[in-house]
N, C-alpha and C. Protein backbone atom coordinates (compact mmCIF):
# COMPACT_ATOMS: atom_id res chain seq x y z
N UNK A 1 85.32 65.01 146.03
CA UNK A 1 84.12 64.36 145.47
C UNK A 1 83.50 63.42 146.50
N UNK A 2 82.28 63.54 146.14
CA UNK A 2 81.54 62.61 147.30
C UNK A 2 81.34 61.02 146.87
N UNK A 3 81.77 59.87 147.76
CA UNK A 3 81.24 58.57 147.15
C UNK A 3 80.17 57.96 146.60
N UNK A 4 79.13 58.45 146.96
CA UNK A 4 77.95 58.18 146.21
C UNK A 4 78.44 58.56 144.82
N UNK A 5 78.64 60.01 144.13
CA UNK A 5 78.85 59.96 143.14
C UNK A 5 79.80 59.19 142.73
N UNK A 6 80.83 59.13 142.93
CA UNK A 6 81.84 58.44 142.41
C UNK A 6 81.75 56.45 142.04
N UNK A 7 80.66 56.49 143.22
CA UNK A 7 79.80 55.09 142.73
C UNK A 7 79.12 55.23 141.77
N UNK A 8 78.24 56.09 141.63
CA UNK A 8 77.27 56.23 140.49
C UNK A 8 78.18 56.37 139.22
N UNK A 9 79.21 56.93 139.10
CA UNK A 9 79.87 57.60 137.75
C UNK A 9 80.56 55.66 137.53
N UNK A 10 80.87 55.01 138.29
CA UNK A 10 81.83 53.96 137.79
C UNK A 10 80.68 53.22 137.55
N UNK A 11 79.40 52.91 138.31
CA UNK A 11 78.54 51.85 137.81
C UNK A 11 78.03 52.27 136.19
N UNK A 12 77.53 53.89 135.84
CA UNK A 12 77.51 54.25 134.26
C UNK A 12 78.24 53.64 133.44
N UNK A 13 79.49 53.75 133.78
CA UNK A 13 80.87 53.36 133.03
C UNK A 13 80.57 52.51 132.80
N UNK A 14 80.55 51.32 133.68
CA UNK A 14 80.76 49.88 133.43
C UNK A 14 79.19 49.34 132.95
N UNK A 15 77.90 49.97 132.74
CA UNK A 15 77.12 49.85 131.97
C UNK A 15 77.31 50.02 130.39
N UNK A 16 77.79 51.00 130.21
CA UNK A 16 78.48 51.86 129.20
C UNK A 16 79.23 51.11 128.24
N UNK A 17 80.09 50.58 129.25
CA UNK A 17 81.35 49.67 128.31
C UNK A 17 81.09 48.64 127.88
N UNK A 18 79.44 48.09 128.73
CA UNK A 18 79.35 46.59 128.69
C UNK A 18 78.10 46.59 127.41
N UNK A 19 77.44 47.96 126.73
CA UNK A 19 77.01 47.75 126.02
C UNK A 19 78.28 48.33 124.42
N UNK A 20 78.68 48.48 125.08
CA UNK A 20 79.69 48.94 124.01
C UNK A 20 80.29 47.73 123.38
N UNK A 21 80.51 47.02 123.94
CA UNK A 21 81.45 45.56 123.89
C UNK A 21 80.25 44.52 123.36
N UNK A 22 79.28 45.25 123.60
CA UNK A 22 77.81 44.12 123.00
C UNK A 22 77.84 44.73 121.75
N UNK A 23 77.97 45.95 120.71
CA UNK A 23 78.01 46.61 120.05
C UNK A 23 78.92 46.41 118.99
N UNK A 24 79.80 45.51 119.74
CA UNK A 24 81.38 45.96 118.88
C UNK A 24 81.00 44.28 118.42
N UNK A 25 80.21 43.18 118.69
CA UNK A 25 79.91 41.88 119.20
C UNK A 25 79.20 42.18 117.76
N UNK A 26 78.11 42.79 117.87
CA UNK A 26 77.23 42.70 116.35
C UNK A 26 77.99 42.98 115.30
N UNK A 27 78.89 44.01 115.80
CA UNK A 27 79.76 45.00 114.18
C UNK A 27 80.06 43.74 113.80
N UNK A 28 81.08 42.99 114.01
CA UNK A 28 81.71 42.22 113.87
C UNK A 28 80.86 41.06 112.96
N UNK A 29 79.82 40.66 113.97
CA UNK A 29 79.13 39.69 112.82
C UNK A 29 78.10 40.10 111.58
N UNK A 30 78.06 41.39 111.76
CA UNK A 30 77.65 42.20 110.54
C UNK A 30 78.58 42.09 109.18
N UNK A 31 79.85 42.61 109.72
CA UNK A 31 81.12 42.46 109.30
C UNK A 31 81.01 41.26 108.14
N UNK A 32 81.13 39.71 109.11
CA UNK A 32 81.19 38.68 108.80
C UNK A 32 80.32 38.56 108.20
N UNK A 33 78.75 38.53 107.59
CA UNK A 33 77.55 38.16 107.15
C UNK A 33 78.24 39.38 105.99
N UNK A 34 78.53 40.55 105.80
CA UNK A 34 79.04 40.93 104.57
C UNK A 34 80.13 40.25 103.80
N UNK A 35 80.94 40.23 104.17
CA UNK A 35 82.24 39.38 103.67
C UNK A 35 81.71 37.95 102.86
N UNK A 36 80.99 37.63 104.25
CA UNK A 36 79.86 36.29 103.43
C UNK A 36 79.05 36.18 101.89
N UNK A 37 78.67 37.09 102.20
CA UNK A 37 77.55 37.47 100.85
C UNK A 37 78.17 38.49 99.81
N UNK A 38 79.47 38.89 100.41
CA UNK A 38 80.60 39.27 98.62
C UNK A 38 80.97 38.30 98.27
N UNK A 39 81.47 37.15 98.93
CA UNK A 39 82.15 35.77 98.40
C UNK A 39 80.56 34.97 97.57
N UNK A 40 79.73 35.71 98.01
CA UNK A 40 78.46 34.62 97.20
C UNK A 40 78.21 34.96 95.74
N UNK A 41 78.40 36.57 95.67
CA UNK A 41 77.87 37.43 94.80
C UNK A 41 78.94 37.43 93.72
């Protein structure tokens, strides 16, 4: 494999993961804002 690609494939990745981890960031307070508003209801 050539380095360019192999640069390009790890910089995707680590775009990838870093919106993934932003993703998993909302679930979570989605999560929380439900849990919230069963304890209201």
């Amino acid at each position: 494999m050539d380095i360019p690609r192999i640069k390009r494939i790890a910089w995707l990745t680590q775009i990838v993961s870093k919106s993934n981890r932003k993703n998993e960031l909302q679930l979570s307070q989605v999560k929380k804002t439900i849990k919230y508003f069963q304890l209201l209801t």
